[in-house]
C-alpha atoms as a PDB file:
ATOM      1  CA  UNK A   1      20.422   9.280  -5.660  1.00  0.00           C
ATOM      2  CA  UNK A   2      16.457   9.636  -6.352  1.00  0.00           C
ATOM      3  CA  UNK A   3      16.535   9.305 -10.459  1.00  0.00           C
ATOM      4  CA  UNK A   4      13.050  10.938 -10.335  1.00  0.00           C
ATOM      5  CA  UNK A   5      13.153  14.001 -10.969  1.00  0.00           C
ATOM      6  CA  UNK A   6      10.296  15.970  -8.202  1.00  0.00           C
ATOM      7  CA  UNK A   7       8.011  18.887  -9.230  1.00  0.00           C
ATOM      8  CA  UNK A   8       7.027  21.218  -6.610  1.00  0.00           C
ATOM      9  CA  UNK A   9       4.199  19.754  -4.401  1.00  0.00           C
ATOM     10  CA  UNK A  10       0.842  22.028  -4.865  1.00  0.00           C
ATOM     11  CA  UNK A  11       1.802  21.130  -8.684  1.00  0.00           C
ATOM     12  CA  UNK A  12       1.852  17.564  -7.948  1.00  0.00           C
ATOM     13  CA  UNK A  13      -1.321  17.246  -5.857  1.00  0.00           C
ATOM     14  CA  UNK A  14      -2.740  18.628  -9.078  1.00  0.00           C
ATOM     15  CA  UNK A  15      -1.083  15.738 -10.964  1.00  0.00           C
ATOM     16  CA  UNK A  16      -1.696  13.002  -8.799  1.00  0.00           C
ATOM     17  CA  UNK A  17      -5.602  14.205  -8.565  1.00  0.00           C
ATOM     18  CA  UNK A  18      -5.654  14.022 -12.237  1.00  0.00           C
ATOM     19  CA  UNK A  19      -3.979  10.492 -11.986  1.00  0.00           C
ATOM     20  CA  UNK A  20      -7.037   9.578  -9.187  1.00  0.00           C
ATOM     21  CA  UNK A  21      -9.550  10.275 -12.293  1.00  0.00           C
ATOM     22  CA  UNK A  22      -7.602   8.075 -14.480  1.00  0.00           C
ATOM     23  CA  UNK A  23      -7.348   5.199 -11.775  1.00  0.00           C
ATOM     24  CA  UNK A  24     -11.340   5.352 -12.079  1.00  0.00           C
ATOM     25  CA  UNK A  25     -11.379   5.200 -15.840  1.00  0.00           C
ATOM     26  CA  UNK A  26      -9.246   2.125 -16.242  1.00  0.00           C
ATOM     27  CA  UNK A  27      -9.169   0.105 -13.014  1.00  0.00           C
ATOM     28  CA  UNK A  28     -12.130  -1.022 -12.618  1.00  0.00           C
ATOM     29  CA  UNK A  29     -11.075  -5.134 -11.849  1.00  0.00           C
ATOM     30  CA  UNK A  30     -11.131  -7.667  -9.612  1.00  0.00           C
ATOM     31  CA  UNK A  31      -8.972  -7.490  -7.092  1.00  0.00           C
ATOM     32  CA  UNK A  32      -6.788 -10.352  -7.020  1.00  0.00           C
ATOM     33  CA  UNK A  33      -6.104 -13.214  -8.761  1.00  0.00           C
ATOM     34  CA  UNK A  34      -6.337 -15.961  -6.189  1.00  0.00           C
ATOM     35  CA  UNK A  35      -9.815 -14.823  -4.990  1.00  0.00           C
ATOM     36  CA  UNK A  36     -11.482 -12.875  -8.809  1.00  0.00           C
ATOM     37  CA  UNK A  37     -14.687 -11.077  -7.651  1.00  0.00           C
ATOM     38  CA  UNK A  38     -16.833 -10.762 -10.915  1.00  0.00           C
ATOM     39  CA  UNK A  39     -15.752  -7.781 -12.680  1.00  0.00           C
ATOM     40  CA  UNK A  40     -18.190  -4.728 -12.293  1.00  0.00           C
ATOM     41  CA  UNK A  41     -20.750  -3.524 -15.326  1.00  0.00           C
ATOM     42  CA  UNK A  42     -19.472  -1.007 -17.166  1.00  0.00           C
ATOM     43  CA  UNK A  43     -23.354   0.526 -16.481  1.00  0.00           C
ATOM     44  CA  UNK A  44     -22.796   0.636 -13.251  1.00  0.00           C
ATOM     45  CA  UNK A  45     -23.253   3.828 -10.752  1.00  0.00           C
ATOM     46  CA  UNK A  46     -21.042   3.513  -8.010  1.00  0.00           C
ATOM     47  CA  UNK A  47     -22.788   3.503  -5.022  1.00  0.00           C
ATOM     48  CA  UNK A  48     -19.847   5.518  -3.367  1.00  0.00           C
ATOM     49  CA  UNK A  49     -17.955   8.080  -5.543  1.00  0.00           C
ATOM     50  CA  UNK A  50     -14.417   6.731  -5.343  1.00  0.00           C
ATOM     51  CA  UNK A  51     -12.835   9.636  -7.047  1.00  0.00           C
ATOM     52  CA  UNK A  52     -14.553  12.412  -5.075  1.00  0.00           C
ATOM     53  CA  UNK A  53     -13.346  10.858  -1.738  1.00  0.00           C
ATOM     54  CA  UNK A  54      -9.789  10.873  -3.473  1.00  0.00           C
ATOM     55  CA  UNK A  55     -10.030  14.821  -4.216  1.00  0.00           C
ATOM     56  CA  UNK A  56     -11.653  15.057  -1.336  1.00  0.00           C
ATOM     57  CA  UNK A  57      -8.274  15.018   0.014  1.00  0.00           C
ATOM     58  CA  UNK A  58      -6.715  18.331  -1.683  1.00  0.00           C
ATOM     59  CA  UNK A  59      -8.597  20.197   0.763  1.00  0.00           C
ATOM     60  CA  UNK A  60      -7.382  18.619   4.206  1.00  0.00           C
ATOM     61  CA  UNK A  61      -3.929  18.935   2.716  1.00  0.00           C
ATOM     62  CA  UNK A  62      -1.714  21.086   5.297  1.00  0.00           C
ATOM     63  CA  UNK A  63       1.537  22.904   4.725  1.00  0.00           C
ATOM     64  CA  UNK A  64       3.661  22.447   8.793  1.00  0.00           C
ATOM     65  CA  UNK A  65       7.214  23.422   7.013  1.00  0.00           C
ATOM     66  CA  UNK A  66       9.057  24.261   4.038  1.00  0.00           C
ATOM     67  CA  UNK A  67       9.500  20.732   3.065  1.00  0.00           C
ATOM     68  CA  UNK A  68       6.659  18.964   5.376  1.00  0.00           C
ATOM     69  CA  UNK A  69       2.827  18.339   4.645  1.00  0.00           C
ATOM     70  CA  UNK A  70      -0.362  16.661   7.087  1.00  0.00           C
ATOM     71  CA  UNK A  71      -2.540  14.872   5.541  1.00  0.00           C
ATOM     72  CA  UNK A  72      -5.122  13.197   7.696  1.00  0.00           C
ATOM     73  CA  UNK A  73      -1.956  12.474  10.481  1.00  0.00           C
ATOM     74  CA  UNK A  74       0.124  11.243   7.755  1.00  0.00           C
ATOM     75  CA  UNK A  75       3.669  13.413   7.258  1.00  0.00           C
ATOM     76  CA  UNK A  76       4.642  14.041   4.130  1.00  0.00           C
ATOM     77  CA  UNK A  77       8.704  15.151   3.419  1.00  0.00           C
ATOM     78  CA  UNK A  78       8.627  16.745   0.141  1.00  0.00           C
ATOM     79  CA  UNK A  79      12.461  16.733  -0.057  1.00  0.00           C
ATOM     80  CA  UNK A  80      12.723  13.380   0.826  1.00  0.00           C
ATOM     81  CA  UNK A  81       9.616  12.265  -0.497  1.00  0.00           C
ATOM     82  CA  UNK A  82       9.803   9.768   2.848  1.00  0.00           C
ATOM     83  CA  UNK A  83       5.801   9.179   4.068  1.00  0.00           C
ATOM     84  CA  UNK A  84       4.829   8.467   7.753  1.00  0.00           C
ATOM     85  CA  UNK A  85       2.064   7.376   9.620  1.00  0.00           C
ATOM     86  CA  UNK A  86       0.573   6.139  12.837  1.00  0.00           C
ATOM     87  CA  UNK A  87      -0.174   2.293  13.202  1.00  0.00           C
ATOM     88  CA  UNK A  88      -0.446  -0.838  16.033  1.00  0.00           C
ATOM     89  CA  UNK A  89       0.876  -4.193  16.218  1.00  0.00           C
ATOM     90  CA  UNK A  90      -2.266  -6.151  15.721  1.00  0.00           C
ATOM     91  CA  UNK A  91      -1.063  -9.990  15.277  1.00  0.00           C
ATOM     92  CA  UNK A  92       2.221 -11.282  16.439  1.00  0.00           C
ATOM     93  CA  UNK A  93       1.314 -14.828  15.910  1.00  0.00           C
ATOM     94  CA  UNK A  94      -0.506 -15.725  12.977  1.00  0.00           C
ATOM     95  CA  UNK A  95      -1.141 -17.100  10.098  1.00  0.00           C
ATOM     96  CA  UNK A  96      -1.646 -13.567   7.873  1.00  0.00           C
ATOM     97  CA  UNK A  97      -2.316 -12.020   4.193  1.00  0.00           C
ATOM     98  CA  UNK A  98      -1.582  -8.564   5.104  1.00  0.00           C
ATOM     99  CA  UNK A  99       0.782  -6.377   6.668  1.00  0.00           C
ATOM    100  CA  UNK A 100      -1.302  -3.498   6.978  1.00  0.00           C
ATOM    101  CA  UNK A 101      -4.453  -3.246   6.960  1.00  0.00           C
ATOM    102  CA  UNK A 102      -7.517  -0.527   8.931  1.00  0.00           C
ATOM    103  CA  UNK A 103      -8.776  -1.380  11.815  1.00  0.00           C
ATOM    104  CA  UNK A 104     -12.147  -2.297  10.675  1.00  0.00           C
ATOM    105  CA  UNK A 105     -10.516  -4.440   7.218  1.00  0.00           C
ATOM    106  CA  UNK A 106      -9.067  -8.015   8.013  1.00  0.00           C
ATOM    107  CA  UNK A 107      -7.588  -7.926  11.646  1.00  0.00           C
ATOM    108  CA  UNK A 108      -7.446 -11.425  11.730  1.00  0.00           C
ATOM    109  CA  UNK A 109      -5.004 -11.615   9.302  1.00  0.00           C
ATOM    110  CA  UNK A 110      -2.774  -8.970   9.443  1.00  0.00           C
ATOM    111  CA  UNK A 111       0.280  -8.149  11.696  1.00  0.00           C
ATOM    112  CA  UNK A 112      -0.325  -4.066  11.732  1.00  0.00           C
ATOM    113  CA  UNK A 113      -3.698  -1.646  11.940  1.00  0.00           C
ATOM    114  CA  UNK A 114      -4.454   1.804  11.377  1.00  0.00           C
ATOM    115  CA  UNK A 115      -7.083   4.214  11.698  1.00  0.00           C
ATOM    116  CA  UNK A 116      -5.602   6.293   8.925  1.00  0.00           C
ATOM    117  CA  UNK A 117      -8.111   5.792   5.662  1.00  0.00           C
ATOM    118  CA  UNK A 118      -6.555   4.485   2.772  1.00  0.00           C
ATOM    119  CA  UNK A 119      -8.238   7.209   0.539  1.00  0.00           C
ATOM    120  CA  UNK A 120      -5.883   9.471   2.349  1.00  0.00           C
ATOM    121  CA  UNK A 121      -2.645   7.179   1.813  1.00  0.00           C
ATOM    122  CA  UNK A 122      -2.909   6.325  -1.369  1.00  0.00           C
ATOM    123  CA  UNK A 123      -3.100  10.205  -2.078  1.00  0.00           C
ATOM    124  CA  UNK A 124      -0.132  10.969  -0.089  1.00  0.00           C
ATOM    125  CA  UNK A 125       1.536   8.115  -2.037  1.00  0.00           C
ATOM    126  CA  UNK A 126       0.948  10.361  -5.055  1.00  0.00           C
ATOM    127  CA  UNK A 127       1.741  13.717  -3.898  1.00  0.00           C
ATOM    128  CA  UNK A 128       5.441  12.477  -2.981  1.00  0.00           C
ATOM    129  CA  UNK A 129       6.283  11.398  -6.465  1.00  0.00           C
ATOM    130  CA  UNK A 130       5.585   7.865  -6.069  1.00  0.00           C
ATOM    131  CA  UNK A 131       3.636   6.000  -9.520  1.00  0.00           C
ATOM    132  CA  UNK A 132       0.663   3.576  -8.864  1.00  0.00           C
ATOM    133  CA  UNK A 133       1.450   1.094 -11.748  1.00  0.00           C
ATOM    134  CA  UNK A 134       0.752  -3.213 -11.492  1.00  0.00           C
ATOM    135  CA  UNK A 135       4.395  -3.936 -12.831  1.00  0.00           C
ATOM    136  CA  UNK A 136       5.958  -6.872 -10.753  1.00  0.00           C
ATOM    137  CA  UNK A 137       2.750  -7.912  -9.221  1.00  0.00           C
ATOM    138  CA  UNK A 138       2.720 -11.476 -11.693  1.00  0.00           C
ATOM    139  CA  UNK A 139       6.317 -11.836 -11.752  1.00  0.00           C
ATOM    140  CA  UNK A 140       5.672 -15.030  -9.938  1.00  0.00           C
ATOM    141  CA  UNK A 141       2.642 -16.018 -10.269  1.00  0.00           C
ATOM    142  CA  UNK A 142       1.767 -19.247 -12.876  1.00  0.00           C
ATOM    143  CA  UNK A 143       0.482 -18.199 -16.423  1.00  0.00           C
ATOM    144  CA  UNK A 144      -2.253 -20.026 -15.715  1.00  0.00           C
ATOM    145  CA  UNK A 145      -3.541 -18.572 -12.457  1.00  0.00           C
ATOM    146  CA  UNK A 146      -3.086 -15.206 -13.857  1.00  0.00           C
ATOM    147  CA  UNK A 147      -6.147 -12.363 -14.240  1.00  0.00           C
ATOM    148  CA  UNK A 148      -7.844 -11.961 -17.506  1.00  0.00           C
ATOM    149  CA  UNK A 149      -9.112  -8.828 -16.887  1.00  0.00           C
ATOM    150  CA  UNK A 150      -5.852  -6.814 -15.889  1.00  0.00           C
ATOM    151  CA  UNK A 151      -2.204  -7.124 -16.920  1.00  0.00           C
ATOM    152  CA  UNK A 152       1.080  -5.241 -15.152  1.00  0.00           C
ATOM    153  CA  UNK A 153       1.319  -1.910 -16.172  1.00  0.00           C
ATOM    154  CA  UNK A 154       4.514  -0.536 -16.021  1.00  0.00           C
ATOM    155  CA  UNK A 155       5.170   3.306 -14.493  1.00  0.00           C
ATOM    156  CA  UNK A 156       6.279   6.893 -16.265  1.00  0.00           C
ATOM    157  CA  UNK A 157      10.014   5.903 -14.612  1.00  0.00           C
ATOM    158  CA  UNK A 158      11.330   2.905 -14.434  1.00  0.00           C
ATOM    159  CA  UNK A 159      11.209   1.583 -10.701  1.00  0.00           C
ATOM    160  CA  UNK A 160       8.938   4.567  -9.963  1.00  0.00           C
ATOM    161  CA  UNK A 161       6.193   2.521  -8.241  1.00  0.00           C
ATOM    162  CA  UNK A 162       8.936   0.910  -5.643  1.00  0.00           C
ATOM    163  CA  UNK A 163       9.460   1.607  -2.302  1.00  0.00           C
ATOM    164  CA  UNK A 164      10.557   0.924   1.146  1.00  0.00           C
ATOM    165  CA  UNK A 165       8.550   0.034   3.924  1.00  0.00           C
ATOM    166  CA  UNK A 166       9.639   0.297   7.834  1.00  0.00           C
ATOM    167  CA  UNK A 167       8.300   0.395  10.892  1.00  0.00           C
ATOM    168  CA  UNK A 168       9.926   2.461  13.893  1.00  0.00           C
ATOM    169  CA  UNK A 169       8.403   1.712  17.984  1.00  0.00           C
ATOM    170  CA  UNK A 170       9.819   3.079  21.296  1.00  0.00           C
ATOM    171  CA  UNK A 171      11.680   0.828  24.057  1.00  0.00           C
ATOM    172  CA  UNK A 172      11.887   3.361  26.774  1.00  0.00           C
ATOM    173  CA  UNK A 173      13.605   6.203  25.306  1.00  0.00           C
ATOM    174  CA  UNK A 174      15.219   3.835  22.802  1.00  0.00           C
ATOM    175  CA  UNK A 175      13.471   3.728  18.839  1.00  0.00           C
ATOM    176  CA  UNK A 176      13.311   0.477  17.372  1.00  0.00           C
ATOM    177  CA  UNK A 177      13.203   0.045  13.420  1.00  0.00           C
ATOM    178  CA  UNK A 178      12.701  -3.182  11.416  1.00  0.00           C
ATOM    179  CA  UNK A 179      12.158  -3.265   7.742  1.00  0.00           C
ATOM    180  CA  UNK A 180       8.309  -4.375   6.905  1.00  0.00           C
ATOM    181  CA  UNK A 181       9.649  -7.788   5.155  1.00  0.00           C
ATOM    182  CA  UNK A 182      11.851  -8.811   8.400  1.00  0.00           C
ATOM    183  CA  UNK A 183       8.083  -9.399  10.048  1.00  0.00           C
ATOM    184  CA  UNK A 184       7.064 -11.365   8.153  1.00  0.00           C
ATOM    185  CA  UNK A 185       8.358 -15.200   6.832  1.00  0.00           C
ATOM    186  CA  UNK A 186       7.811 -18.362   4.390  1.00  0.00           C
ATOM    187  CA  UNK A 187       6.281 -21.066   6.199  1.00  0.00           C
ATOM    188  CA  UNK A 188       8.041 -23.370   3.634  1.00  0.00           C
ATOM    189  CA  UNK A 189      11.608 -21.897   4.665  1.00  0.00           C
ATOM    190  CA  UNK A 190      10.865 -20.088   8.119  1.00  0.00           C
ATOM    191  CA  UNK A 191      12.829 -17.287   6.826  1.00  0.00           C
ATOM    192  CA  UNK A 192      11.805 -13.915   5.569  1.00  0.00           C
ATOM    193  CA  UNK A 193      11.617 -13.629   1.885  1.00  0.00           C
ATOM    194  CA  UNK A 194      14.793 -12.536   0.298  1.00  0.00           C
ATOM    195  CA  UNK A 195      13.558 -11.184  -2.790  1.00  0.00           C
ATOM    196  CA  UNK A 196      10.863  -8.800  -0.667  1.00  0.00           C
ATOM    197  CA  UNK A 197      12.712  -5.475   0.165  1.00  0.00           C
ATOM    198  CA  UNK A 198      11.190  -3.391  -1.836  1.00  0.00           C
ATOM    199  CA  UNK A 199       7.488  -3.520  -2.180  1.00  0.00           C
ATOM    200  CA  UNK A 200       5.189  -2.445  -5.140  1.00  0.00           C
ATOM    201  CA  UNK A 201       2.626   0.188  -5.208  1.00  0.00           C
ATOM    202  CA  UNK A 202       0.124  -0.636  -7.346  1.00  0.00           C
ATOM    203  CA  UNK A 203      -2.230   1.808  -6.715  1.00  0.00           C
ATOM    204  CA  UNK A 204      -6.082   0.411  -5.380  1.00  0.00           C
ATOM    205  CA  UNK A 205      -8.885   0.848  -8.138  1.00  0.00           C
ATOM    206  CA  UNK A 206     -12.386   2.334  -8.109  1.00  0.00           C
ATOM    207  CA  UNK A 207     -15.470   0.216  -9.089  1.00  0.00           C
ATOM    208  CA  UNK A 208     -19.215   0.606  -7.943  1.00  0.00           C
ATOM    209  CA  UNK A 209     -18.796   0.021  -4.213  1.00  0.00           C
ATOM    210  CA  UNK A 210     -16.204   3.000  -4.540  1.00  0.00           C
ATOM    211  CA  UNK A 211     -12.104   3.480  -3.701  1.00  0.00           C
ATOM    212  CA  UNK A 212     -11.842  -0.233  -2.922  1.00  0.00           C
ATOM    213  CA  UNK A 213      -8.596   0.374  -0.457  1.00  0.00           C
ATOM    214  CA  UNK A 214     -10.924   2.232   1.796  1.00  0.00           C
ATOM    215  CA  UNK A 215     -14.161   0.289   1.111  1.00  0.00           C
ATOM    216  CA  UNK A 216     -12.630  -3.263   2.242  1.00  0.00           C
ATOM    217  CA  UNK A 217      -9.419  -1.391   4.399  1.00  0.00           C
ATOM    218  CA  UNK A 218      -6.237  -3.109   2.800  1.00  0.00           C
ATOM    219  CA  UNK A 219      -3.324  -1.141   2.380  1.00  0.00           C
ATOM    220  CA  UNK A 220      -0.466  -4.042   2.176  1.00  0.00           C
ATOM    221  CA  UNK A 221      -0.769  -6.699   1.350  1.00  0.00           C
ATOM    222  CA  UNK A 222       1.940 -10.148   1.597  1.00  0.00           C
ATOM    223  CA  UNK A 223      -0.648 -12.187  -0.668  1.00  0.00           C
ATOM    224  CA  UNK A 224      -1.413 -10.681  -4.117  1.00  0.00           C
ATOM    225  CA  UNK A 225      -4.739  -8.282  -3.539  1.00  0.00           C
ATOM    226  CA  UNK A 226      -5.324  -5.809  -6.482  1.00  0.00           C
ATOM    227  CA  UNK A 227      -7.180  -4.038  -4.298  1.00  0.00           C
ATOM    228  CA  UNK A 228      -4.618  -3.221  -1.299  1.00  0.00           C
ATOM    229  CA  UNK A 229      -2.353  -0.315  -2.039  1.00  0.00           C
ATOM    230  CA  UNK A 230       0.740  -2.022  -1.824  1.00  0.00           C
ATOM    231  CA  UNK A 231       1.856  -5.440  -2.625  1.00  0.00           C
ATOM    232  CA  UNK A 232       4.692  -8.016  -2.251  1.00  0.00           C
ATOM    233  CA  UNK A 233       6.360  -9.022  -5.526  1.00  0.00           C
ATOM    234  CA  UNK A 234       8.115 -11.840  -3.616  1.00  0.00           C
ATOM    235  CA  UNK A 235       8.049 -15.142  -4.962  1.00  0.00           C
ATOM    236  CA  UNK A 236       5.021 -16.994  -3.722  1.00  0.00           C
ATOM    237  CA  UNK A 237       2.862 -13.826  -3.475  1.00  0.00           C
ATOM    238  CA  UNK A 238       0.120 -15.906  -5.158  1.00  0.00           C
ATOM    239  CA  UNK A 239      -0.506 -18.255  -2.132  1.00  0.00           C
ATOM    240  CA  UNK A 240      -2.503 -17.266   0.470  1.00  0.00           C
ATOM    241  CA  UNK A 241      -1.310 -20.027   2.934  1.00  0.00           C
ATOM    242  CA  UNK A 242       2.246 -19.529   2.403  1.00  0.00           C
ATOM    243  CA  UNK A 243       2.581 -16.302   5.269  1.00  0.00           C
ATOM    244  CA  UNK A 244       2.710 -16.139   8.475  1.00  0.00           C
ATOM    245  CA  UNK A 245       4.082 -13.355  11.310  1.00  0.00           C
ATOM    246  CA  UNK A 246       7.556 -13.800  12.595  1.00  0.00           C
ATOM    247  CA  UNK A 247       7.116 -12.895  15.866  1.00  0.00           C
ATOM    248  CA  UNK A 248      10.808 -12.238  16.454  1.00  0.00           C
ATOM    249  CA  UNK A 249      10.744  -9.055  14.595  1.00  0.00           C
ATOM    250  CA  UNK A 250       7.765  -8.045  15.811  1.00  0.00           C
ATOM    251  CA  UNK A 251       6.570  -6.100  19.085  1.00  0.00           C
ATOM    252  CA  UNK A 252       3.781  -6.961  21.837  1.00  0.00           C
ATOM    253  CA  UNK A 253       0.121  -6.659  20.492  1.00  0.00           C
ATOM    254  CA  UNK A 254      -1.113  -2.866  20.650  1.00  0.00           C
ATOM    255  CA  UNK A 255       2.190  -1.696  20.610  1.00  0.00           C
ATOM    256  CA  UNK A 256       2.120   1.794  18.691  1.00  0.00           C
ATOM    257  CA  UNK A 257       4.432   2.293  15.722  1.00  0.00           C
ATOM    258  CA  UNK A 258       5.324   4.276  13.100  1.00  0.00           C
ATOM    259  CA  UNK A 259       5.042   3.263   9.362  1.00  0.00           C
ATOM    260  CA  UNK A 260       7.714   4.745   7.308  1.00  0.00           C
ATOM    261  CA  UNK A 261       7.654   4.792   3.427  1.00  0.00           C
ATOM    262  CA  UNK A 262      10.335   5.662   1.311  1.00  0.00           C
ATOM    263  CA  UNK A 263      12.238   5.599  -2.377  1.00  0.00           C
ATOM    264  CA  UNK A 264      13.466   2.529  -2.922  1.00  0.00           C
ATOM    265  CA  UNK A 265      16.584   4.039  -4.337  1.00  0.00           C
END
């Protein structure tokens, strides 16, 4: 059973576009530990108003039912707070960082695209009771590769930033449905990662260059990227060469699919 208790959605796309203005107070940091980018002057004007293209959203927000929402093509169940949207299969075999990522972010290393912005994902993220926090996202990762200029964070509710990530395809009039972590695996072990069925949603940040989910087009990520929207908290999330597609699990290139978020519990 959800432990979360859900306010009633219009009330919660007020509260999550309040949260957006906080995420541009305090997250202004590098985005990932492995690969620091120098951390932006607090004098800075962003060239591209992060937290206006967040709001922005509020006003393409669409009631379709009494429990169902569009956002920018993304579904929205506010009863079961499950999140869906459209996506291809971009790499089947590869060596890859990401799991998701736009189709004009890093398609070379990536197993899945979509044309759906991250501004608008991240928000929809919000509006179905899900909290951006960094807790989990160092679990693993040695003291002494760890940020200095952000720590994990934890959410309101304990396990409120965790979900579960699918992805659902058509075989004829069949639907196929894999959990996110089965397509990906270890290249140490040539297994999927045991300790990766839930991911983390950490929330992307706002510096000058903007909502940096939407300005560099990660939205999950298998190798630690403060910047993506979700994360692994697997072990080994701190090693870039450690991932690679497991093209088992995993249909043809351009196939169309479905990504499906939901609570973890």
């Amino acid at each position: 059973m959800n432990s979360h208790p859900r306010s009633p959605l219009p009330l919660r796309l007020l509260t999550a576009i309040t949260a957006l203005g906080l995420l541009s107070a305090h997250a202004q940091q590098p985005a990932a530990p492995a690969a620091p980018a120098p951390a932006p002057s607090s004098s800075a004007t962003p060239a591209v108003d992060g937290a206006k293209q967040l709001a922005e959203a509020q006003q393409r927000l669409k009631k379709i039912s009494a429990t169902e929402y569009d956002l920018d093509g993304i579904r929205i169940n506010a009863s079961t707070r499950e999140v869906r949207f459209p996506a291809q299969v971009c790499l089947k075999k590869a060596p890859i960082e990401y799991m998701l990522t736009t189709d004009t972010g890093k398609t070379h290393e990536t197993v899945l695209t979509t044309t759906v912005q991250p501004t608008s994902i991240q928000v929809a993220l919000l509006l179905a009771n899900y909290q951006a926090a960094t807790e989990g996202l160092l679990k693993h990762v040695p003291q002494d590769e760890r940020p200095t200029v952000w720590k994990e964070e934890p959410p309101k509710d304990k396990g409120g930033n965790l979900v579960k990530i699918s992805v659902e395809w058509k075989v004829g009039e069949e639907i196929k449905k894999e959990p996110l972590n089965a397509m990906v695996q270890n290249i140490d072990t040539r297994k999927s990662p045991p300790d990766l069925d839930t991911w983390i949603f950490n929330g992307s940040y706002i510096d000058e260059r903007g909502f940096i989910a939407q300005h560099e087009g990660s939205i999950v990520a298998v190798w630690l990227d403060r910047g993506a929207i979700l994360n692994s908290g697997a072990k080994g999330n701190h090693r870039d060469e450690l991932w690679i597609a497991l093209p088992d699990n995993i249909p043809d290139e351009g196939t169309p699919v479905t990504v499906v978020i939901s609570p973890a519990t």
